[in-house]
Protein backbone atom coordinates (compact mmCIF):
# COMPACT_ATOMS: atom_id res chain seq x y z
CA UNK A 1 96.79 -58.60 -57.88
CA UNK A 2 98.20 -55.88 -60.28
CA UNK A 3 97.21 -52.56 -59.63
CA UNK A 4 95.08 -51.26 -62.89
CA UNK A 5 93.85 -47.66 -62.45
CA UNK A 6 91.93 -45.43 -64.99
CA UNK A 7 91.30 -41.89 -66.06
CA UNK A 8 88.16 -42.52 -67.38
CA UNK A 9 86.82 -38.38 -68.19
CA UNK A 10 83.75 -37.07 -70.12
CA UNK A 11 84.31 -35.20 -73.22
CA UNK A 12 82.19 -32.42 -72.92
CA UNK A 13 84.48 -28.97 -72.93
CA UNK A 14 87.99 -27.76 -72.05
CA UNK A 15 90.00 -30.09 -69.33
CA UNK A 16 90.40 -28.73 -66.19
CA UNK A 17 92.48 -28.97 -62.92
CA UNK A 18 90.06 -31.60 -61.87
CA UNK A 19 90.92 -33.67 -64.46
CA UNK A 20 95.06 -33.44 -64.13
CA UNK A 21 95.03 -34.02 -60.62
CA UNK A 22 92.56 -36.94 -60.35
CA UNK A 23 94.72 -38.37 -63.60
CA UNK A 24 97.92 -37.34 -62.08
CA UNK A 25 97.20 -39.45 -58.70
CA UNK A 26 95.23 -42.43 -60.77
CA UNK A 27 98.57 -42.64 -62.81
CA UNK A 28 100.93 -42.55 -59.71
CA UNK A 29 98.86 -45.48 -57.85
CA UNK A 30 99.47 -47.71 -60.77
CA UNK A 31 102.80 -46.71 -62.02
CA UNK A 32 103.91 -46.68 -58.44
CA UNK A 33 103.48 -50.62 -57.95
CA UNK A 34 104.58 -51.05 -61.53
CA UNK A 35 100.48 -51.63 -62.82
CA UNK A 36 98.89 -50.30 -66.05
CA UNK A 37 97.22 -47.06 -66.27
CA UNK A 38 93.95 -46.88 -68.52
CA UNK A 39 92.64 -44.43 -70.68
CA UNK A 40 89.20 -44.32 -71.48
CA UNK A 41 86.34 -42.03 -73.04
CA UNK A 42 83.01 -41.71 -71.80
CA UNK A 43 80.90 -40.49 -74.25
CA UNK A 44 77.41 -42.04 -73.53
CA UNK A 45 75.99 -38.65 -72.61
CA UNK A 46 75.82 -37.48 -76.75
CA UNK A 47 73.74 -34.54 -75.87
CA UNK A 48 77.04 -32.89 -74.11
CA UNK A 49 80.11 -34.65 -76.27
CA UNK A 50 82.24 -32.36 -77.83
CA UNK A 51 84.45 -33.99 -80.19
CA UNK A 52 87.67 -31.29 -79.52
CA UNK A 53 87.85 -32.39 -76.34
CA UNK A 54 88.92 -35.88 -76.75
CA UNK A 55 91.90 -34.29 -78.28
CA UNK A 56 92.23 -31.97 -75.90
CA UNK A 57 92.49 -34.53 -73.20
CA UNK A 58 94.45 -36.81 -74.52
CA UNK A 59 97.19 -33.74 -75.28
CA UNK A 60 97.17 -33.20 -71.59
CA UNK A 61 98.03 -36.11 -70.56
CA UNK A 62 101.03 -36.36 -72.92
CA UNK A 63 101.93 -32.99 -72.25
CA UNK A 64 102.55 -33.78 -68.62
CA UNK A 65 103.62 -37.36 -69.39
CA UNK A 66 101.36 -39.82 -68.30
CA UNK A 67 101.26 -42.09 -71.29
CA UNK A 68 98.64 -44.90 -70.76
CA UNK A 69 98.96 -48.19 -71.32
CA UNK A 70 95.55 -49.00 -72.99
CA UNK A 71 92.59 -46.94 -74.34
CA UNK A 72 88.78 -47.36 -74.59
CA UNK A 73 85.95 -45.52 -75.75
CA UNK A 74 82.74 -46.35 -74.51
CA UNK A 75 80.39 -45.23 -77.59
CA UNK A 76 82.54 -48.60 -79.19
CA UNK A 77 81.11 -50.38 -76.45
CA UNK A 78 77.39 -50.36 -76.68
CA UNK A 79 76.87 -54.08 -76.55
CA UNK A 80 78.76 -54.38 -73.87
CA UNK A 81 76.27 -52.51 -72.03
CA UNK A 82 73.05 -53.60 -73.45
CA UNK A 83 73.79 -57.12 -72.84
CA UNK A 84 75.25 -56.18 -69.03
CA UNK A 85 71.35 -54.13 -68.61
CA UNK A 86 69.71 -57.24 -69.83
CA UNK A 87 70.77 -59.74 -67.98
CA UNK A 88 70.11 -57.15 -64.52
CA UNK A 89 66.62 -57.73 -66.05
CA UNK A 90 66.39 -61.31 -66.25
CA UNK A 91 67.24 -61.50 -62.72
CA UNK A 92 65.48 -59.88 -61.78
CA UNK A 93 67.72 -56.43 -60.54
CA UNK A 94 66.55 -54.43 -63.46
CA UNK A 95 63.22 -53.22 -65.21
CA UNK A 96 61.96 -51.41 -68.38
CA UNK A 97 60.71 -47.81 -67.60
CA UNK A 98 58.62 -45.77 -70.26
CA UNK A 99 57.80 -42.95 -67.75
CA UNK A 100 58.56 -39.24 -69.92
CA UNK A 101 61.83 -37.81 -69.60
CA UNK A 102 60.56 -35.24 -67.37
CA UNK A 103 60.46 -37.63 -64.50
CA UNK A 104 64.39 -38.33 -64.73
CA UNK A 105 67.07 -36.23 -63.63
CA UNK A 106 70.22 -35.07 -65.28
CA UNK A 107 72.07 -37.50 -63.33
CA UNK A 108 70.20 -40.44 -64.68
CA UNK A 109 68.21 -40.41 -61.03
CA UNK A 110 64.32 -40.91 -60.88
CA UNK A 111 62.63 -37.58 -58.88
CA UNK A 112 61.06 -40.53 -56.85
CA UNK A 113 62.28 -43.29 -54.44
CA UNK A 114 60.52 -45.79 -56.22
CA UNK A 115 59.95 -45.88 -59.94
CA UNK A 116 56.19 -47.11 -60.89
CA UNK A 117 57.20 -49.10 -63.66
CA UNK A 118 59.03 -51.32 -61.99
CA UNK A 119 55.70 -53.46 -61.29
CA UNK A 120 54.69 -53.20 -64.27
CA UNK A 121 56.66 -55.91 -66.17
CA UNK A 122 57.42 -54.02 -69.70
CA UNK A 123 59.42 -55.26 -72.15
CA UNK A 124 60.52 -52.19 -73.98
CA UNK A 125 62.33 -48.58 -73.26
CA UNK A 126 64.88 -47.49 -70.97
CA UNK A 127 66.27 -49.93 -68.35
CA UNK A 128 66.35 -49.51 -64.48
CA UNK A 129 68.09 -50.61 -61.71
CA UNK A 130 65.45 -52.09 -58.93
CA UNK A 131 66.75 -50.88 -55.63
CA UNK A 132 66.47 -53.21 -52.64
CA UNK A 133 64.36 -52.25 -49.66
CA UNK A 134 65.27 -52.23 -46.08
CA UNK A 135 69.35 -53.07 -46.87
CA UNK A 136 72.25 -51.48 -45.66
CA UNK A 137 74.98 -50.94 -48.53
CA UNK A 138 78.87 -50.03 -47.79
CA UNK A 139 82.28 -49.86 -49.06
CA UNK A 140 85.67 -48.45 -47.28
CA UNK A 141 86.78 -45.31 -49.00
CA UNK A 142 89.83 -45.57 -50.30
CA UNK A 143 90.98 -41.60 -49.53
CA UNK A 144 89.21 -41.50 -46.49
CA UNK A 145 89.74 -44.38 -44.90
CA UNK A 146 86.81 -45.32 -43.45
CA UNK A 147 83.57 -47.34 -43.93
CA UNK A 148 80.73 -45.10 -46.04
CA UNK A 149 77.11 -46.30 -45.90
CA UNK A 150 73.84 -46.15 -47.08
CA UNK A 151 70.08 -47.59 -45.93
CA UNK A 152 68.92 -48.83 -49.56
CA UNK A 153 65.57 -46.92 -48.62
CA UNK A 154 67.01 -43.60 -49.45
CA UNK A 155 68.55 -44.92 -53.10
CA UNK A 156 66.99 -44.07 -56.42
CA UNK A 157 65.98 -46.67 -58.70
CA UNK A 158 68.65 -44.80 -60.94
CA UNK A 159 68.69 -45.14 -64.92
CA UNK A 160 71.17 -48.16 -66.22
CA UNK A 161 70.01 -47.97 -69.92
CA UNK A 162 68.78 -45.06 -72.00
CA UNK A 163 65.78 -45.76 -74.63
CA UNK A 164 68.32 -44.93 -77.13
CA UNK A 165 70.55 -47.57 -76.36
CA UNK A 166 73.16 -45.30 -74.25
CA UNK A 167 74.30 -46.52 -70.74
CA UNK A 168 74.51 -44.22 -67.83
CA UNK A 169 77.81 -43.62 -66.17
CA UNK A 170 76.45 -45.68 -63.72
CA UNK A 171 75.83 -48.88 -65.58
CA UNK A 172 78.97 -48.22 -67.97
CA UNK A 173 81.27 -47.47 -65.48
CA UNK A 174 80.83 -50.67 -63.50
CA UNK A 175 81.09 -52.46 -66.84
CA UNK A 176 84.26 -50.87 -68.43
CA UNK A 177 85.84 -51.59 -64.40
CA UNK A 178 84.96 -55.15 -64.75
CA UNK A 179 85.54 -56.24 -68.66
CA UNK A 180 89.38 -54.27 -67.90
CA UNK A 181 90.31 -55.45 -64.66
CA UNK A 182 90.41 -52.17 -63.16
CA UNK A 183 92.01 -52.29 -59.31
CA UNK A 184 91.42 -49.02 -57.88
CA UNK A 185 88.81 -46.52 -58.65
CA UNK A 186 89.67 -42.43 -57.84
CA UNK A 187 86.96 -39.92 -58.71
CA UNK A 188 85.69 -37.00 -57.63
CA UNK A 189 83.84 -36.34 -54.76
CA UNK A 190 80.73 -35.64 -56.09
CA UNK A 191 79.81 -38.99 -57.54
CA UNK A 192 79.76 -40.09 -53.57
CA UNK A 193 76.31 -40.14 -53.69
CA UNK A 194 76.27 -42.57 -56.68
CA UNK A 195 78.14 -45.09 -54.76
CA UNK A 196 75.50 -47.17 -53.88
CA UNK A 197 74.09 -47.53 -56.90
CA UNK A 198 77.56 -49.34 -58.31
CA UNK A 199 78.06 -51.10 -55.71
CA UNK A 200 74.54 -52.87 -56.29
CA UNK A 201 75.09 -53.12 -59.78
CA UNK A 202 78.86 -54.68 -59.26
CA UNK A 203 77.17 -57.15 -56.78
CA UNK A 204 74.05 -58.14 -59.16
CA UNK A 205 76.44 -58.65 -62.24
CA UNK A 206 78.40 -60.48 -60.32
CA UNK A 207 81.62 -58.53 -60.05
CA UNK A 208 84.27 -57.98 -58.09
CA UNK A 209 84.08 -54.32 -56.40
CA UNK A 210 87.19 -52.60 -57.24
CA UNK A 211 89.11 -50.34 -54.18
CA UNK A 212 87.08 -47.18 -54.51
CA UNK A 213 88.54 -43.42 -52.98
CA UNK A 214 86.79 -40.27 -53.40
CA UNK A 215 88.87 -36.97 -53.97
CA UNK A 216 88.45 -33.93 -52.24
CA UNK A 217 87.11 -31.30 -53.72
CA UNK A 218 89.53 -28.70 -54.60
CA UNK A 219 88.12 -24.98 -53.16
CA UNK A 220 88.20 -21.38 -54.46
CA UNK A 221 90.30 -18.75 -52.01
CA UNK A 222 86.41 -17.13 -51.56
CA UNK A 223 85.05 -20.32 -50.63
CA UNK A 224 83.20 -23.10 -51.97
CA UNK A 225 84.62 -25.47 -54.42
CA UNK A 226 86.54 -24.06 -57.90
CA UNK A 227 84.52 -24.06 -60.37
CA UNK A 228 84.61 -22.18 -63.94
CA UNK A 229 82.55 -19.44 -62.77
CA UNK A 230 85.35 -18.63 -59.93
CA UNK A 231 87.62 -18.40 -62.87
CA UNK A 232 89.20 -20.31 -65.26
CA UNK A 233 90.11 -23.72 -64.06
CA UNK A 234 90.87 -25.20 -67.68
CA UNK A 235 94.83 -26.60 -68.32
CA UNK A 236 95.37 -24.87 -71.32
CA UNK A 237 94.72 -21.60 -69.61
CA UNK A 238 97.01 -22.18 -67.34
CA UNK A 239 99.58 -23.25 -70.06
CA UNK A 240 98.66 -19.83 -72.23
CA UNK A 241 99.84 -18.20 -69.06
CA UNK A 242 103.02 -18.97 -68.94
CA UNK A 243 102.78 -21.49 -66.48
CA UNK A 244 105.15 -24.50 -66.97
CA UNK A 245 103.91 -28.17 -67.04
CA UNK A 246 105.95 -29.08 -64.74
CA UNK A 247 104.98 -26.24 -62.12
CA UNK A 248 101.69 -26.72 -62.22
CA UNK A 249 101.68 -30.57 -61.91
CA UNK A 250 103.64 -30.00 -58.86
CA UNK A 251 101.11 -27.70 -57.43
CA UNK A 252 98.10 -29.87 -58.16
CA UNK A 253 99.41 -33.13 -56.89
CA UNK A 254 99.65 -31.43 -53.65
CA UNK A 255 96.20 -30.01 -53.54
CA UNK A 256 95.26 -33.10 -51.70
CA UNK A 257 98.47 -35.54 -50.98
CA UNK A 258 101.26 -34.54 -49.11
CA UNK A 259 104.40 -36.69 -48.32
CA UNK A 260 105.38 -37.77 -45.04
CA UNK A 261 108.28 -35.51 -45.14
CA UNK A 262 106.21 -32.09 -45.95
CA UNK A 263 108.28 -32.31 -49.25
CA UNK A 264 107.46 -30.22 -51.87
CA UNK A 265 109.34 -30.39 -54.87
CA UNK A 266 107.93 -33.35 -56.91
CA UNK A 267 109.04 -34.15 -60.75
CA UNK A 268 106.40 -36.87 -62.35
CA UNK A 269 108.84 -39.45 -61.59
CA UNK A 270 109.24 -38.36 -58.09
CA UNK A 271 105.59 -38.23 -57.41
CA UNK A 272 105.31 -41.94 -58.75
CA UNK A 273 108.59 -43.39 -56.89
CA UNK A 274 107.26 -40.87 -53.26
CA UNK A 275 103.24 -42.33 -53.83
CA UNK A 276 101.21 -43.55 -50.91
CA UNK A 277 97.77 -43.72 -50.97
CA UNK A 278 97.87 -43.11 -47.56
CA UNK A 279 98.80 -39.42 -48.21
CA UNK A 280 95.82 -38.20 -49.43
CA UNK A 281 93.83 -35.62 -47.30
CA UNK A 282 90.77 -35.79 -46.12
CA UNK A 283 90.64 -31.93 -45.63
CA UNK A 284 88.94 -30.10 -49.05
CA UNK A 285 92.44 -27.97 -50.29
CA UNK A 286 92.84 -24.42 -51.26
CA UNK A 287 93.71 -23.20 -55.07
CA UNK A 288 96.02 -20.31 -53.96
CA UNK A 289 97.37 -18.86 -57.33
CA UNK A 290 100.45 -17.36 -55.04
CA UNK A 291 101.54 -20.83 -54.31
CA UNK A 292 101.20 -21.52 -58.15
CA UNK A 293 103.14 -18.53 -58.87
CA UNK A 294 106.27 -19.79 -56.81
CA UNK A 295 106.09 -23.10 -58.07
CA UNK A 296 106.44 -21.69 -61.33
CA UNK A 297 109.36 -19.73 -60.10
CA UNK A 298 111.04 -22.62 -58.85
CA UNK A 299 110.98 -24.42 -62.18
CA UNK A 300 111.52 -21.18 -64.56
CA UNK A 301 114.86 -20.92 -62.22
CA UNK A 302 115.61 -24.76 -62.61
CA UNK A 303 115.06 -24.84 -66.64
CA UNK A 304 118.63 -24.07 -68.44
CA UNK A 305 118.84 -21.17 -70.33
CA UNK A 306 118.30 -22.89 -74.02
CA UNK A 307 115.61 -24.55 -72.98
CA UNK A 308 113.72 -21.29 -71.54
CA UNK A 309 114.20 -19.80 -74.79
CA UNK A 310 112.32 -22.26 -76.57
CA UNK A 311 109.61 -21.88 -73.76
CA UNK A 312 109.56 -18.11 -74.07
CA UNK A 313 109.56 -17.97 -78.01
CA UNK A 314 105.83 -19.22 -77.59
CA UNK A 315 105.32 -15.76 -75.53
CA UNK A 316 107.30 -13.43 -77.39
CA UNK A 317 107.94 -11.81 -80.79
CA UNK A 318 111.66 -11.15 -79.97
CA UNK A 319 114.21 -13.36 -81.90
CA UNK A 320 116.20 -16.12 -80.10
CA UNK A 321 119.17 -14.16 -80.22
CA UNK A 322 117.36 -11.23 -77.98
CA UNK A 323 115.52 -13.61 -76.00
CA UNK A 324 119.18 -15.36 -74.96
CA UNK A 325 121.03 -12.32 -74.34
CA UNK A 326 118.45 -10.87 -71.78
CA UNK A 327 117.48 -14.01 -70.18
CA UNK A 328 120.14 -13.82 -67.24
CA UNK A 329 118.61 -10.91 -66.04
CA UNK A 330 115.14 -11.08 -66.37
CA UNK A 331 115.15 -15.20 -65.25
CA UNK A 332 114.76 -14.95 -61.37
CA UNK A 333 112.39 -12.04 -61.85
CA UNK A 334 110.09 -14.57 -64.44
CA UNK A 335 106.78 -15.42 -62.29
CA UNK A 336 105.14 -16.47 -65.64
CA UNK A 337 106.61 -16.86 -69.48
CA UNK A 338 104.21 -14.11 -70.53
CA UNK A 339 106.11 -12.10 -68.02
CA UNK A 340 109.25 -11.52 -70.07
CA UNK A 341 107.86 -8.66 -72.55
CA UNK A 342 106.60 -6.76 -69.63
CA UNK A 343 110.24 -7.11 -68.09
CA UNK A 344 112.34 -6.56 -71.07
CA UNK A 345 110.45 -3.81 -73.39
CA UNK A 346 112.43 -1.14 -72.27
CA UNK A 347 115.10 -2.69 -74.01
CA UNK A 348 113.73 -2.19 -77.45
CA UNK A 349 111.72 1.02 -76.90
CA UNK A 350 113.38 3.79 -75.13
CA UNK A 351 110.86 4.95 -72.24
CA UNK A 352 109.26 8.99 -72.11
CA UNK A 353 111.74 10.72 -70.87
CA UNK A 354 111.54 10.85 -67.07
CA UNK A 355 112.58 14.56 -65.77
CA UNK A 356 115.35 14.04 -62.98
CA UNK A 357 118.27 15.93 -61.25
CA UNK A 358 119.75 17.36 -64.08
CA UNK A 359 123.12 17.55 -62.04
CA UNK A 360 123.66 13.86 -61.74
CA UNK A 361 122.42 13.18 -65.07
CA UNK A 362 125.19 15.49 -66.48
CA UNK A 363 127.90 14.22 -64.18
CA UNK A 364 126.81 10.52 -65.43
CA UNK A 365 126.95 11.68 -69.66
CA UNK A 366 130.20 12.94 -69.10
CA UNK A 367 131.35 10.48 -66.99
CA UNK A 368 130.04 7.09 -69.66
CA UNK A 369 131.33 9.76 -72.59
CA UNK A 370 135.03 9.21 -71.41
CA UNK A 371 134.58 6.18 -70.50
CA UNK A 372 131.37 3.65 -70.78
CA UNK A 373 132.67 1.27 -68.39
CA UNK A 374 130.83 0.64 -64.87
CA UNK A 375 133.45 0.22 -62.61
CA UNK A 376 134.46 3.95 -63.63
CA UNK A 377 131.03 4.77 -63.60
CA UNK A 378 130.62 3.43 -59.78
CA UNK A 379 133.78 5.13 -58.88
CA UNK A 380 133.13 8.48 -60.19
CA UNK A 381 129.38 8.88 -58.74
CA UNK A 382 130.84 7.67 -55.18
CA UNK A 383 133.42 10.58 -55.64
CA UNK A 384 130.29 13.09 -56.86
CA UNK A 385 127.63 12.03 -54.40
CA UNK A 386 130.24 12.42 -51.04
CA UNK A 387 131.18 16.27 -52.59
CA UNK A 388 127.57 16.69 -53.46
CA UNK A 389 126.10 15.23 -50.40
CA UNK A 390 123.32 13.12 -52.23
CA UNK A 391 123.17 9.60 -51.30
CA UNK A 392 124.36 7.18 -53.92
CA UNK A 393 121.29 5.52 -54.05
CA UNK A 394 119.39 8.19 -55.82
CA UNK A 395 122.60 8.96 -57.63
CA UNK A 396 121.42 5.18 -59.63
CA UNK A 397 117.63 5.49 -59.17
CA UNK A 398 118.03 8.37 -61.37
CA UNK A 399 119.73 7.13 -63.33
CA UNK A 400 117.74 3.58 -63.70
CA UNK A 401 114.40 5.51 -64.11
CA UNK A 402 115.99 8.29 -66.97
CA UNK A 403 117.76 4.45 -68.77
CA UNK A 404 114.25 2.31 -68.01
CA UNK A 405 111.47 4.43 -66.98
CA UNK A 406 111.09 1.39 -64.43
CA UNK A 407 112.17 2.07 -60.44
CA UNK A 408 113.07 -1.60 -60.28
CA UNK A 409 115.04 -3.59 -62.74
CA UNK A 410 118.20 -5.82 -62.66
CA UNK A 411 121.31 -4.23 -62.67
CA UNK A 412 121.48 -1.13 -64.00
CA UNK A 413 124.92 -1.47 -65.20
CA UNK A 414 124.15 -5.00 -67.03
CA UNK A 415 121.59 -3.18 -68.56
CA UNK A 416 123.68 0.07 -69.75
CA UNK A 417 126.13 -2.96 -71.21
CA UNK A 418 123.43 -4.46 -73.24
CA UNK A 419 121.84 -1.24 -74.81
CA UNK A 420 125.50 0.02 -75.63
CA UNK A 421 127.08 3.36 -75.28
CA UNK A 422 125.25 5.47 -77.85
CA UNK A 423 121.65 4.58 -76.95
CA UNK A 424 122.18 4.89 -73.21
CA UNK A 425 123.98 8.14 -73.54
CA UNK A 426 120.83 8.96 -75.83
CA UNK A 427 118.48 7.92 -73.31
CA UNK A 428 120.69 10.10 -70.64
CA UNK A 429 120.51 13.64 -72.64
CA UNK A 430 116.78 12.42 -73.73
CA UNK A 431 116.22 13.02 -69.40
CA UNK A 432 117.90 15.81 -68.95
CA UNK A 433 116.31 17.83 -72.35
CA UNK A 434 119.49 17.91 -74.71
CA UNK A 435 117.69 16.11 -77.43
């Protein structure tokens, strides 16, 4: 059987980390055995669509690279759907339901077990799955690898078909699985509880169940799971950051899977060619941003220098020519793109003027005066420091904070080189109050 996975979101706001990951591992368990990898809009819930956001997610996944192989949208679908909802009526699975909206959940659920209506034979309004009494329902979890089940007695009669001719997830879902061949099923762990209800509907349509796995959820350094109120979870803040693709694909595939070999430097590719279901935890992860932050310092080091300045022009108003020439310093000290101004404005505004020991900032003026060259520089404040008795080491932290106005930079020399004689000679006598 070829293996046919999906990433099969809502479009209702911004995607988040939720949505890469659970795309990123759908993608790798079909790509990995050479299978298709589907694409597909739900948009039955109208009430939340947003339109943006089916661009927005498609950009995602072709900004990390996960092109799929065929797309759906399930507002195209409707028949589909209607005719799926009828036919669980005719045999009798299904019912017609006129009770008010107030009596249904968000989720599509009845508040009660047992829906009224569903002895009352109507032949119009919103359709109804008839739950079985006294059964025991089960599937074998595909990420935790055991058997999951339910007594039918404690299952909703939950929605199939709105009056308005929308499907629930749950009837739609099942549908879309069945009409394109779908293999495996990943999803988030909160749609456990739903399970039953597709596995009934798969069985009373007559399909074939699909391999179903339930992610982890993914939890906030504070506790309980990430959500947007524990900050922003959405991709494209993370991109606005300065984060890389790259990095932070690598850091969400392994908020959940980890390699036999507690690897953990994974390219797209090397995800795919390294997958095994069999790697996914069964413990709930941890977002910790540090971890983020030295992926992306992996990769910033890894990216050659003319591609980081096409990365950092996004972050930057310096020209390409600026951004070039100070890259070599600043690189390894990059956690983030949108760290580079922070890092380099000294270079294009001279700093206040930071009062030091006026005797070593004299010694150095006349010292780069005759000759601006650091090797004569380090030789002559050796000689100066061992007749003055000060350390060399606050000989140059003078000098770095009266050149920067930072206490920690890259070399201080490699900087005097860039700015040039004249301005760090300016910046010198600027210190030590001769301008």
């Amino acid at each position: 059987m070829k293996v046919r996975t999906r990433f099969a979101p809502s479009p209702t706001g911004q995607p988040h980390i939720g949505h890469l990951r659970t795309a990123a591992y759908a993608f790798a368990l079909a790509k990995h055995s050479d299978g298709d990898f589907i694409f597909r809009i739900e948009d039955t819930d109208q009430k939340r669509y947003v339109p943006e956001a089916v661009t927005s997610l498609k950009n995602m996944l072709t900004t990390f690279n996960m092109n799929w192989d065929e797309y759906y949208v399930q507002s195209e679908r409707l028949d589909l759907y209607r005719a799926a909802a009828e036919e669980l009526v005719a045999t009798g699975h299904a019912f017609y339901c006129n009770c008010p909206g107030k009596n249904a959940k968000k989720d599509g659920y009845s508040q009660i077990l047992r829906d009224p209506c569903r002895e009352k034979k109507l032949t119009v309004g919103a359709i109804k799955l008839k739950v079985p009494d006294g059964e025991k329902i089960s599937f074998r979890d595909l990420v935790f690898q055991k058997e999951i089940s339910w007594n039918t007695d404690k299952v909703f009669d939950a929605t199939l078909l709105k009056s308005d001719g929308f499907p629930t997830y749950h009837l739609a879902a099942a549908v879309d699985d069945h009409e394109t061949n779908i293999s495996h099923v990943l999803r988030g762990y909160d749609w456990m509880s739903s399970t039953p209800i597709h596995l009934l509907v798969y069985r009373y349509l007559g399909y074939e169940t699909p391999e179903i796995g339930h992610l982890t959820d993914v939890q906030s350094p504070e506790g309980g799971k990430l959500s947007k109120r524990k900050g922003s979870t959405s991709i494209s803040s993370f991109l606005d950051h300065g984060y890389l693709p790259a990095a932070l694909l690598n850091f969400i595939i392994l908020l959940g899977w980890a390699p036999k070999d507690n690897r953990e430097m994974f390219t797209l590719d090397e995800f795919v060619e390294n997958f095994n279901e069999n790697g996914f935890q069964k413990a709930n992860p941890v977002f910790h941003t540090e971890k983020l932050d030295w992926f992306n310092q992996q990769y910033i080091r890894k990216t050659a220098d003319t591609k980081l300045v096409k990365m950092l022009a996004k972050f930057t108003d310096k020209t390409g020519a600026e951004i070039t020439k100070l890259i070599p310093l600043v690189k390894d000290r990059l956690v983030t793109l949108k760290d580079f101004d922070a890092l380099t404005n000294y270079f294009f505004t001279a700093p206040a003027p930071v009062p030091g020991n006026a005797a070593i900032i004299s010694h150095a003026i006349s010292v780069l005066e005759k000759n601006f060259d650091g090797k004569f520089l380090e030789e002559q404040s050796r000689a100066f420091c061992a007749q003055k008795n000060i350390k060399v080491g606050d000989y140059f932290m003078t000098l770095r904070q009266a050149v920067t106005g930072q206490t920690a930079t890259p070399p201080l020399w490699d900087i005097m080189k860039i700015l040039g004689k004249e301005e760090t000679i300016s910046r010198l006598q600027s210190a030590h109050g001769q301008k």
